[in-house]
Protein backbone atom coordinates (compact mmCIF):
# COMPACT_ATOMS: atom_id res chain seq x y z
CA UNK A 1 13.61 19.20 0.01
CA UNK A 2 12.90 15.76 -1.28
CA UNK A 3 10.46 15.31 -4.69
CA UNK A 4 8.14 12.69 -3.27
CA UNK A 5 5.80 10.41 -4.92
CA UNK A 6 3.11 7.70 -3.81
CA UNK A 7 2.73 4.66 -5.54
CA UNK A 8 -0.86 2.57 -4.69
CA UNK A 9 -0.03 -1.27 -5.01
CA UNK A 10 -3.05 -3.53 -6.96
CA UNK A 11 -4.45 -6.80 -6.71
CA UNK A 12 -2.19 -9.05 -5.43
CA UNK A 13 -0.90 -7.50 -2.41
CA UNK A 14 -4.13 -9.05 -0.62
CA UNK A 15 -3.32 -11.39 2.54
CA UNK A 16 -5.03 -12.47 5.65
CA UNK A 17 -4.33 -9.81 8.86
CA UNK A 18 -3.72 -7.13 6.33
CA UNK A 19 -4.12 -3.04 7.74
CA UNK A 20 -4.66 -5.15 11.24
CA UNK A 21 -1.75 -3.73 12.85
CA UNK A 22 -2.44 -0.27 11.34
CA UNK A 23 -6.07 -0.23 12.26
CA UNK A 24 -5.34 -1.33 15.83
CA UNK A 25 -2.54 1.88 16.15
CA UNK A 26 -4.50 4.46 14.36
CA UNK A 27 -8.13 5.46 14.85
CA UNK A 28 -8.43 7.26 11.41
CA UNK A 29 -7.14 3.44 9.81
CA UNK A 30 -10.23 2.04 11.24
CA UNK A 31 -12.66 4.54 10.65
CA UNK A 32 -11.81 4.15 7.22
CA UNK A 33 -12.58 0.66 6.94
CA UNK A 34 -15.68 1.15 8.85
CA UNK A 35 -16.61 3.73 6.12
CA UNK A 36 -15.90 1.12 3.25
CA UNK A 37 -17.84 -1.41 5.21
CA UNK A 38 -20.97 0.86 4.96
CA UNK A 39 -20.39 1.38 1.19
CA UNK A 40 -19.60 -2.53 1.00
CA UNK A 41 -22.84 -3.92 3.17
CA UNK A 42 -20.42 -5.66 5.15
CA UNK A 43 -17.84 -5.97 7.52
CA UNK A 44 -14.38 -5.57 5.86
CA UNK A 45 -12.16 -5.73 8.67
CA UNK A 46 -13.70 -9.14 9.73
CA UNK A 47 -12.74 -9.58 5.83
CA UNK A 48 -9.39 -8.74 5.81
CA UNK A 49 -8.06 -9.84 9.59
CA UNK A 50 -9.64 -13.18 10.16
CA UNK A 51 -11.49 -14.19 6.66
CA UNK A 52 -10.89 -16.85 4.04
CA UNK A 53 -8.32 -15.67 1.46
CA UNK A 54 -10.35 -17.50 -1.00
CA UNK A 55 -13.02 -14.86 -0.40
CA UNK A 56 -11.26 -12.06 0.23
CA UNK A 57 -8.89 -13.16 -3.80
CA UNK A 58 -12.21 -12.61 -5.27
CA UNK A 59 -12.06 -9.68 -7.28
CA UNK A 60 -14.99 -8.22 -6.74
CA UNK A 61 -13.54 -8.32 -2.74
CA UNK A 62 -10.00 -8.09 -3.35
CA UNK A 63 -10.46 -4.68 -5.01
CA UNK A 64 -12.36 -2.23 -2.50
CA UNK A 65 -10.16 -4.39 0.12
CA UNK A 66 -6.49 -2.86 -1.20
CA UNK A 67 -8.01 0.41 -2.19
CA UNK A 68 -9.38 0.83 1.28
CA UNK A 69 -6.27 -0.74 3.02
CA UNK A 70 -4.15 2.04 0.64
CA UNK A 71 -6.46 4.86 1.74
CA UNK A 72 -5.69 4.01 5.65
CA UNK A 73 -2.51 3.98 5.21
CA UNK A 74 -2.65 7.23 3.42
CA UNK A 75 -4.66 9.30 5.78
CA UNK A 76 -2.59 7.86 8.42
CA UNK A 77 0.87 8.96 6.78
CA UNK A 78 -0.91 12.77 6.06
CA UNK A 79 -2.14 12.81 10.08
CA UNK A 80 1.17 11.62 11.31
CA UNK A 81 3.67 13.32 8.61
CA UNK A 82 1.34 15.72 6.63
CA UNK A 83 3.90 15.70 3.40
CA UNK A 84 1.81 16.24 0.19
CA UNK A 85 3.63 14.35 -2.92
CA UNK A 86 4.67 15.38 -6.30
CA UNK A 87 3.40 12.45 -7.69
CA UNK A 88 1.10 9.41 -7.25
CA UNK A 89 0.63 6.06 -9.26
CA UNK A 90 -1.05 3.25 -9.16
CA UNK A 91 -0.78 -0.28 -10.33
CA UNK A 92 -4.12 -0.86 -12.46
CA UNK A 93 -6.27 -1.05 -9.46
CA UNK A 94 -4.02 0.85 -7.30
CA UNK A 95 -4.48 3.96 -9.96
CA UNK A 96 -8.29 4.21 -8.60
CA UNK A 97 -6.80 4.51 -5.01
CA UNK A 98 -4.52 7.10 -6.20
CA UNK A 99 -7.38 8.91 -7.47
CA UNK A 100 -8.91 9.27 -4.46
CA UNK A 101 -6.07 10.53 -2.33
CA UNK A 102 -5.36 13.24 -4.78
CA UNK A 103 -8.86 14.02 -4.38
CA UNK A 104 -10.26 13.55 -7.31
CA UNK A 105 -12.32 10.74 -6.50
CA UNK A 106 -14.58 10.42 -3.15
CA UNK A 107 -13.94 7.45 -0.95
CA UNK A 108 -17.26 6.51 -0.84
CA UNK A 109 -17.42 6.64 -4.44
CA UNK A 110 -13.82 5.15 -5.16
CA UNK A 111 -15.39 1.98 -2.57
CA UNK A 112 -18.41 1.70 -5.22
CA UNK A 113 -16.55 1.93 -8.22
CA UNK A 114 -13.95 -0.64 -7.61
CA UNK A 115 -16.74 -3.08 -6.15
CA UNK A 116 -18.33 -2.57 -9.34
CA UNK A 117 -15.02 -2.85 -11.39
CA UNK A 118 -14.22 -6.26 -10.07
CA UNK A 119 -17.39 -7.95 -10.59
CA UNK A 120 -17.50 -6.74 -14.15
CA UNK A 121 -13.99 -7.85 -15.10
CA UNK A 122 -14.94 -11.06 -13.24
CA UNK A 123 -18.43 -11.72 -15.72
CA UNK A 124 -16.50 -10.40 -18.98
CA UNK A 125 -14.74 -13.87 -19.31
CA UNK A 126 -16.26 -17.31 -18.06
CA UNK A 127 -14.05 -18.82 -15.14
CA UNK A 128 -10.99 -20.80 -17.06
CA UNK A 129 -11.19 -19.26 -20.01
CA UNK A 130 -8.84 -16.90 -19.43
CA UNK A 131 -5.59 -16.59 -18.25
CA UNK A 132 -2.34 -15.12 -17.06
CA UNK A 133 1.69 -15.50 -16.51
CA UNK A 134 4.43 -13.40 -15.44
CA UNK A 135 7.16 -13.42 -17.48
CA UNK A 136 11.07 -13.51 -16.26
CA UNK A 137 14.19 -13.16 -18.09
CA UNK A 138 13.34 -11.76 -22.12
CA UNK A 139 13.14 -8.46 -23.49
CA UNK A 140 9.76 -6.52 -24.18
CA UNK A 141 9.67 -7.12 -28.09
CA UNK A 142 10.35 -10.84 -27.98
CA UNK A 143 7.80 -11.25 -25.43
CA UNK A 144 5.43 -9.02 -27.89
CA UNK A 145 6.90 -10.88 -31.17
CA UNK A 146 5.74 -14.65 -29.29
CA UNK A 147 2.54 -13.19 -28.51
CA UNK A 148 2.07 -11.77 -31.79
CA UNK A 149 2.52 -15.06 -33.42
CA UNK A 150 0.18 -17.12 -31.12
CA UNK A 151 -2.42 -14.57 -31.89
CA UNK A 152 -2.20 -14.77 -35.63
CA UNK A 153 -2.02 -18.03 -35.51
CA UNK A 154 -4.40 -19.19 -32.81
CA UNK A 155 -6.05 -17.35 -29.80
CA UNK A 156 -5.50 -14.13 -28.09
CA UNK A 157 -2.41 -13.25 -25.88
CA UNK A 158 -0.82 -9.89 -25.46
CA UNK A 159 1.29 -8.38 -22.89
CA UNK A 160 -0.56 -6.88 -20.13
CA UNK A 161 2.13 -5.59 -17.17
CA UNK A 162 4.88 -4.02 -18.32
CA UNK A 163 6.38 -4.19 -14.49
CA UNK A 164 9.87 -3.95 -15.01
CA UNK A 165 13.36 -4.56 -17.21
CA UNK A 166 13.04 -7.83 -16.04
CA UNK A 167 9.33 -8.56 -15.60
CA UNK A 168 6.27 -8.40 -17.59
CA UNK A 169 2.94 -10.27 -17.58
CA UNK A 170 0.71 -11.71 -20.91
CA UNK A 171 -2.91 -12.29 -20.21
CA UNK A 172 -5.58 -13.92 -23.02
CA UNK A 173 -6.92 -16.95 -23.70
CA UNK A 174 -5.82 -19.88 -20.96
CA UNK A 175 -4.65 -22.20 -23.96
CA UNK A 176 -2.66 -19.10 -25.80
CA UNK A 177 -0.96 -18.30 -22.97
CA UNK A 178 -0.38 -21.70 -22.36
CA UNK A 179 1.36 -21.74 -25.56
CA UNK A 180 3.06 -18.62 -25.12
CA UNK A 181 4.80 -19.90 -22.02
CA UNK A 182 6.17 -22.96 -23.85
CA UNK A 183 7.25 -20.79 -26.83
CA UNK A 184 9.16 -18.19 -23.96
CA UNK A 185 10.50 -20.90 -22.02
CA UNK A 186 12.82 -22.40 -25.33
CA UNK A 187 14.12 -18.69 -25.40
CA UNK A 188 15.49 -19.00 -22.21
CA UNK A 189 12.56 -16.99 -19.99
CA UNK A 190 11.35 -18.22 -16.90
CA UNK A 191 7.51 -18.65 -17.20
CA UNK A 192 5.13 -18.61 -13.84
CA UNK A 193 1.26 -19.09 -14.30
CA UNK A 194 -0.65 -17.07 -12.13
CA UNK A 195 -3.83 -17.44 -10.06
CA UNK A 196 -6.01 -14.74 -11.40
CA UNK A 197 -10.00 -15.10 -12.22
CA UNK A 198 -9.84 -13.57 -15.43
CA UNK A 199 -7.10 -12.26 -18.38
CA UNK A 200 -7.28 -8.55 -17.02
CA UNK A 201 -5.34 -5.58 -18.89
CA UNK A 202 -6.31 -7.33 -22.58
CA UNK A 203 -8.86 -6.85 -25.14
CA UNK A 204 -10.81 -9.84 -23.57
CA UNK A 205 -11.70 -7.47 -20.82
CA UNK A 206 -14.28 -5.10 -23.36
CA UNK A 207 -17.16 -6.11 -22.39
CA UNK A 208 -16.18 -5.09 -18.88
CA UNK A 209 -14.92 -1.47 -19.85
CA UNK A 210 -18.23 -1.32 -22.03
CA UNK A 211 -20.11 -1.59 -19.07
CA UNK A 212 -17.81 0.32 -16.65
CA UNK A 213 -17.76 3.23 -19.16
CA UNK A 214 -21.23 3.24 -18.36
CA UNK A 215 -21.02 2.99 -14.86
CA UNK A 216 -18.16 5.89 -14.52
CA UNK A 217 -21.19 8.49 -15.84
CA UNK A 218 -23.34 8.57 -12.75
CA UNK A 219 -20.52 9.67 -11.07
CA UNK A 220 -18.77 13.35 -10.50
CA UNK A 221 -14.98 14.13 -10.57
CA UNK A 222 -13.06 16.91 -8.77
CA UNK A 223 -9.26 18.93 -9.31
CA UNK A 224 -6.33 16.97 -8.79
CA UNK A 225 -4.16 18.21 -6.00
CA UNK A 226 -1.27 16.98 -7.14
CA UNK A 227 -0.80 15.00 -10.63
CA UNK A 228 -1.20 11.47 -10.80
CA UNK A 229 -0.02 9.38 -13.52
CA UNK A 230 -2.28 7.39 -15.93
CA UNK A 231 -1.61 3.26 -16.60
CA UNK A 232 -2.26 3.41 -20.05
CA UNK A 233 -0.44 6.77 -21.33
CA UNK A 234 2.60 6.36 -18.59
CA UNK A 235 2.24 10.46 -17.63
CA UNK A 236 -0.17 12.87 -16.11
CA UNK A 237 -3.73 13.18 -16.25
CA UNK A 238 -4.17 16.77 -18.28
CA UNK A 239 -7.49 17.18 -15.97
CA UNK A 240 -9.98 15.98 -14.21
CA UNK A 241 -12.14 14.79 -17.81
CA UNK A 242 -10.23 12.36 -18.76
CA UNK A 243 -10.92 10.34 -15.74
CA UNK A 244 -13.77 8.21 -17.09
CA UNK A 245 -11.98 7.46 -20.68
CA UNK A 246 -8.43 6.74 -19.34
CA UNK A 247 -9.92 4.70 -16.75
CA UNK A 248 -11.92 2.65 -19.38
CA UNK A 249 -9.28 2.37 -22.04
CA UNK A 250 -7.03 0.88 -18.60
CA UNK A 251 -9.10 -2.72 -18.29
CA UNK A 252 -8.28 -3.03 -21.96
CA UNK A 253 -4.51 -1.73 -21.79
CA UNK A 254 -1.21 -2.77 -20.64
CA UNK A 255 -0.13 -1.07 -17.30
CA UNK A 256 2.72 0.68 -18.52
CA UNK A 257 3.73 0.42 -15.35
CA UNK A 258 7.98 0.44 -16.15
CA UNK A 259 7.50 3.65 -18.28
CA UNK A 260 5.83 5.27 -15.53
CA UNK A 261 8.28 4.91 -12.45
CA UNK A 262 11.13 6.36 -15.34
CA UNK A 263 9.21 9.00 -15.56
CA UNK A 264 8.72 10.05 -11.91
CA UNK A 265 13.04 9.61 -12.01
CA UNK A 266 13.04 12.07 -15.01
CA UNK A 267 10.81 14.38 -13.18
CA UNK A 268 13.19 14.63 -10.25
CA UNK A 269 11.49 11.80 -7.72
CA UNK A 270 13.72 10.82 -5.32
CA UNK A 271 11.36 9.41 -3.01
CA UNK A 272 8.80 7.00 -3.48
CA UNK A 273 6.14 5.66 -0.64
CA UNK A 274 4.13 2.62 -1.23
CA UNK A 275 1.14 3.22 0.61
CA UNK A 276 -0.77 -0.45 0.70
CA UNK A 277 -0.27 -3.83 1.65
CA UNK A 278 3.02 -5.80 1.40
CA UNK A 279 5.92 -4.36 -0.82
CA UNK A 280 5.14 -5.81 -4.30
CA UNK A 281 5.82 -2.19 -5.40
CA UNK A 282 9.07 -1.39 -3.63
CA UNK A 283 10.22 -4.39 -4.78
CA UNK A 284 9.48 -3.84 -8.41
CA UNK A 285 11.23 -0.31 -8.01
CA UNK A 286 14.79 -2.30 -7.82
CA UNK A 287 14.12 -3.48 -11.60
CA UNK A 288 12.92 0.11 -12.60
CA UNK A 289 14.75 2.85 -11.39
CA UNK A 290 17.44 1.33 -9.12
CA UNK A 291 18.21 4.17 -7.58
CA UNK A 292 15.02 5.74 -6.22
CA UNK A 293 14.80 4.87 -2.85
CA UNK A 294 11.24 3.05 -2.44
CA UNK A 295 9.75 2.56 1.43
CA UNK A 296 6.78 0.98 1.99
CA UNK A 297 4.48 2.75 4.88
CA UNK A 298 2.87 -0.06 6.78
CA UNK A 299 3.94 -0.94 10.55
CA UNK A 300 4.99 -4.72 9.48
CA UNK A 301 6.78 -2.78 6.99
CA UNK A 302 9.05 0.38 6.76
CA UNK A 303 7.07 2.90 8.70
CA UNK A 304 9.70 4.17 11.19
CA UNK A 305 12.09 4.63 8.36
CA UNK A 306 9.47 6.64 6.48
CA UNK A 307 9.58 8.75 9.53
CA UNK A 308 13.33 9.00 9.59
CA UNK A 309 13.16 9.93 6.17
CA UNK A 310 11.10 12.55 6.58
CA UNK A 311 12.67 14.53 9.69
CA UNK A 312 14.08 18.07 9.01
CA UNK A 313 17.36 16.80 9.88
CA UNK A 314 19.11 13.39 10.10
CA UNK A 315 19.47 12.40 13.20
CA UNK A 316 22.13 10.30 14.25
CA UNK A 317 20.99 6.74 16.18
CA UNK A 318 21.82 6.90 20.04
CA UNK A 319 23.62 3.85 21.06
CA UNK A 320 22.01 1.57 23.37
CA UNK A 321 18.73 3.81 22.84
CA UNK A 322 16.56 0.33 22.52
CA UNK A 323 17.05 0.12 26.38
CA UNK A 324 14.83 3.08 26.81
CA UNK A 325 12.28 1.54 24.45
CA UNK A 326 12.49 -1.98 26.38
CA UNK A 327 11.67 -0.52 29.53
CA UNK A 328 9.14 2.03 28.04
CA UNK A 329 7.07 -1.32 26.62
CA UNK A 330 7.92 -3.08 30.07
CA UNK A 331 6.80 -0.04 32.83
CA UNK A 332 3.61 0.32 29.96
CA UNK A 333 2.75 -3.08 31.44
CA UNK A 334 3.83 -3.77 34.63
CA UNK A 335 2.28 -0.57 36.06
CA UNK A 336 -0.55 -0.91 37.62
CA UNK A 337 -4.05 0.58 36.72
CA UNK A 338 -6.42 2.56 38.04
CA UNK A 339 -8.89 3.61 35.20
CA UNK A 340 -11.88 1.08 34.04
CA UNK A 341 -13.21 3.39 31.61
CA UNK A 342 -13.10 0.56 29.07
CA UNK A 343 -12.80 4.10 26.07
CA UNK A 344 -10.46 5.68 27.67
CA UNK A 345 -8.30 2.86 28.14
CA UNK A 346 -8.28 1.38 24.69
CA UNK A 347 -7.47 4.73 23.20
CA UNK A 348 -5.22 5.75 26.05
CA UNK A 349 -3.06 2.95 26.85
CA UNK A 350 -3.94 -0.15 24.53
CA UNK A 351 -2.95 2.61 21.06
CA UNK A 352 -0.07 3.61 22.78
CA UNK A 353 1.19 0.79 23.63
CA UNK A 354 0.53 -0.81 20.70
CA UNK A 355 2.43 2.06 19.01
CA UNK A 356 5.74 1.54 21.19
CA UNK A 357 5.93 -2.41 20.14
CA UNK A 358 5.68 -1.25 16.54
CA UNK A 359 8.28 1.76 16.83
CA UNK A 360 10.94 -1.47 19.03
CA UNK A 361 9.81 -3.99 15.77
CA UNK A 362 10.60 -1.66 13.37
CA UNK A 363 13.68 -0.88 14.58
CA UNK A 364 14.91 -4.55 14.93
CA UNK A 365 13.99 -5.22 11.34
CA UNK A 366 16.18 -2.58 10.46
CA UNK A 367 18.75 -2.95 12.74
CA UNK A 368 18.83 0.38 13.65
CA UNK A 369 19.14 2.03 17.54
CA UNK A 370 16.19 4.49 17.95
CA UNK A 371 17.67 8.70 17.24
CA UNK A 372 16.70 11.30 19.97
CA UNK A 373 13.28 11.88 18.63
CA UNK A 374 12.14 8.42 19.15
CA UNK A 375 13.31 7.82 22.34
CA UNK A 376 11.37 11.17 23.23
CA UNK A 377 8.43 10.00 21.58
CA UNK A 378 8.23 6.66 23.29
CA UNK A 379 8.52 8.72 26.53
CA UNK A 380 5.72 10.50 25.65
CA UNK A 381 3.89 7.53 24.15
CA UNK A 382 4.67 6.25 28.33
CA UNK A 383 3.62 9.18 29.85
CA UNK A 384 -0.23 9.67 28.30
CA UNK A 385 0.02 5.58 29.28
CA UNK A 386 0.75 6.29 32.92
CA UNK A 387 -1.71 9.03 32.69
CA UNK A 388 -4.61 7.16 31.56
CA UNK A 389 -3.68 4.63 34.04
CA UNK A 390 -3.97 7.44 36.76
CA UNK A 391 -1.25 6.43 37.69
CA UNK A 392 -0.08 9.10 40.76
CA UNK A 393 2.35 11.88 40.17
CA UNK A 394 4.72 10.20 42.61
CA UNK A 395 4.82 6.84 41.08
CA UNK A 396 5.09 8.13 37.33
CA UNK A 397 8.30 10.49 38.50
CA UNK A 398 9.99 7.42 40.09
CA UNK A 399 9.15 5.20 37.02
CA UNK A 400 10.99 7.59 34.99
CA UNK A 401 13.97 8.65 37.02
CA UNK A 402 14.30 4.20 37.04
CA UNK A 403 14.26 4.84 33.51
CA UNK A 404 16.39 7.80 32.94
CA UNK A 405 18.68 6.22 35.51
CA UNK A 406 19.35 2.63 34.09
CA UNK A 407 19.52 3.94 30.13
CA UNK A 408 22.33 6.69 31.33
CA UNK A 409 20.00 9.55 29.09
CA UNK A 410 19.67 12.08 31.52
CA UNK A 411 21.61 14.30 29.82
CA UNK A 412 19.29 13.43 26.11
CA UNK A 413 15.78 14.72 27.50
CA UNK A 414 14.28 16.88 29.83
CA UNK A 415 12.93 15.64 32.70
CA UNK A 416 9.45 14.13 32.66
């Protein structure tokens, strides 16, 4: 039995179209935007699928946009797989979104909290007065030793991401980190400035966590239901208490972020799931803990290998088996229908279809030939199509003995 954990990605991971493809596949992905939308006061999947990134990088935006896009995803992996982990972290932001899935946090309330989050840590610091870089190629305690100096010396800068062996951020003032970089640079590290609104994860963000501290006590807290592992200590939250403190002290504090995915490989881990946008995570896992095989569950992503990974046994790939899922897509629209129930159809035929292009997509990427249980899935996926369609009896048996016929699997599934 694999030792599973789920790692929530933070700001960053935003981008135009993002959770589209997931919303459009899976109705419980787009009821929960809709429910963040009613928190919000407006409409996030207009937002995220077709809005100005300019907007939508706005903290304040950015924030409930990833946590909600993380929470899809989420309820969508529990519907379609139903595994609970033995561990969830988040990157700063990303720890409020793993919060909620280990149900400690509402989603309603986690929607509220983060909008309120981001527009705080945006006020704390005028706009260019802060700023941050991500650091390549130098240990942790030079990086700390520079930073050190500038502050004594000059203005704040401090480490603020401890990401990886190989990558951290600093975040302060925008001069000290200027400095900072030139200082790094002559020791041989690679220095990128990055576009953020504010130095987050340093001690310019108090009067943000002053007011957020604030803010966290009109709000209630429930059991974890599985533990989830704290930014600024780099283990387990003890209980459910030390949610408003630890995520105060967290604006303030380095995301200890390195420390953290170690100790999910001490614990026995072997799994981890990014459940979010892009794969800013599972790529930061290859620095980390090498060997920990990281997936990212998204359907522009990793999501049929998730599957894969999660099947009672391993199933061997069936050669030529994308045939079956060529003609599958191409009977799913050739076919003609009968049904102008606009509901039915959309759920019926448009999801399901939409869900056998994924399934082909994902496959290519990977280069992989679809095992027995996806070829039978994609003839089912067909079959409720042909059925929606109302299609007749005789038509649908022909269209799969065609099918059956030209892919030589006659032998691989039962008749339909």
């Amino acid at each position: 039995m694999k030792k599973v954990a789920f790692l929530f990605p933070g700001q960053g991971a935003q981008y135009i179209g993002m959770s589209k493809k997931l919303c459009e596949m899976f109705p419980e992905a787009s009821e929960t935007f809709d429910e963040a939308s009613e928190v919000l006061g407006f409409d996030l999947k207009k937002l995220c699928f077709e809005g100005d990134i300019r907007e939508l990088t706005k903290t304040e935006n950015t924030q409930p946009a990833i946590l909600t896009a993380s929470v899809a995803a989420f309820r969508v992996f529990m519907k379609e797989i139903g595994v609970n982990p033995s561990y969830a972290a988040g990157h700063s932001l990303g720890e409020i979104s793993a919060l909620c899935c280990a149900g400690a946090i509402g989603f309603s309330d986690a929607v509220s909290l983060v909008r309120q989050r981001g527009k705080l840590m945006q006020e704390a610091v005028p706009l260019g007065t802060g700023g941050m870089a991500a650091v390549n190629g130098l240990q942790q305690a030079e990086i700390e030793e520079v930073c050190k100096s500038i502050t004594e010396s000059d203005q704040l800068v401090v480490a603020s991401n401890l990401n990886s062996k190989r990558q951290i951020v600093i975040s302060g003032y925008a001069e000290a980190v200027k400095k900072a970089g030139e200082e790094l640079r002559k020791k041989g590290a690679t220095v990128i400035p990055l576009r953020v609104s504010a130095p987050f994860h340093s001690p310019l963000m108090q009067p943000a966590a002053d007011k957020f501290c604030e803010v966290l006590k009109g709000y209630s807290f429930s059991d974890f239901k599985w533990p989830v592992i704290s930014n600024v200590t780099a283990a387990p939250y003890a209980n459910k208490d030390e949610i408003p403190s630890l995520l105060t002290k967290q604006i303030i504090s380095p995301v200890r972020w390195l420390e953290s995915m170690v100790y999910l490989n001490k614990n026995g881990v072997d799994l981890a799931i990014e459940m979010g946008p892009k794969t800013v995570l599972k790529n930061l896992m290859k620095d980390c803990v090498p060997d920990m095989k990281t997936l990212s569950y998204d359907p522009e992503t990793d999501m049929e290998a998730v599957k894969s990974a999660f099947s009672e046994k391993a199933e061997k790939p069936y050669a030529d088996g994308m045939k079956v899922l060529t003609k599958c897509i191409a009977m799913a629209v050739c076919t003609k229908n009968r049904n102008f129930n606009n509901e039915e159809y959309d759920r019926g035929v448009v999801e399901n279809y939409r869900k056998l292009v994924s399934m082909k997509e994902g496959l290519v990427k990977a280069n992989e030939e679809p095992t027995t249980s996806q070829i039978k899935e994609a003839l089912t996926l067909l079959k409720t199509i042909f059925a929606t369609k109302k299609v007749p009896d005789d038509e649908q048996r022909e269209r799969f003995e065609e099918i059956i016929d030209e892919t030589g699997i006659r032998g691989l599934v039962d008749s339909f």
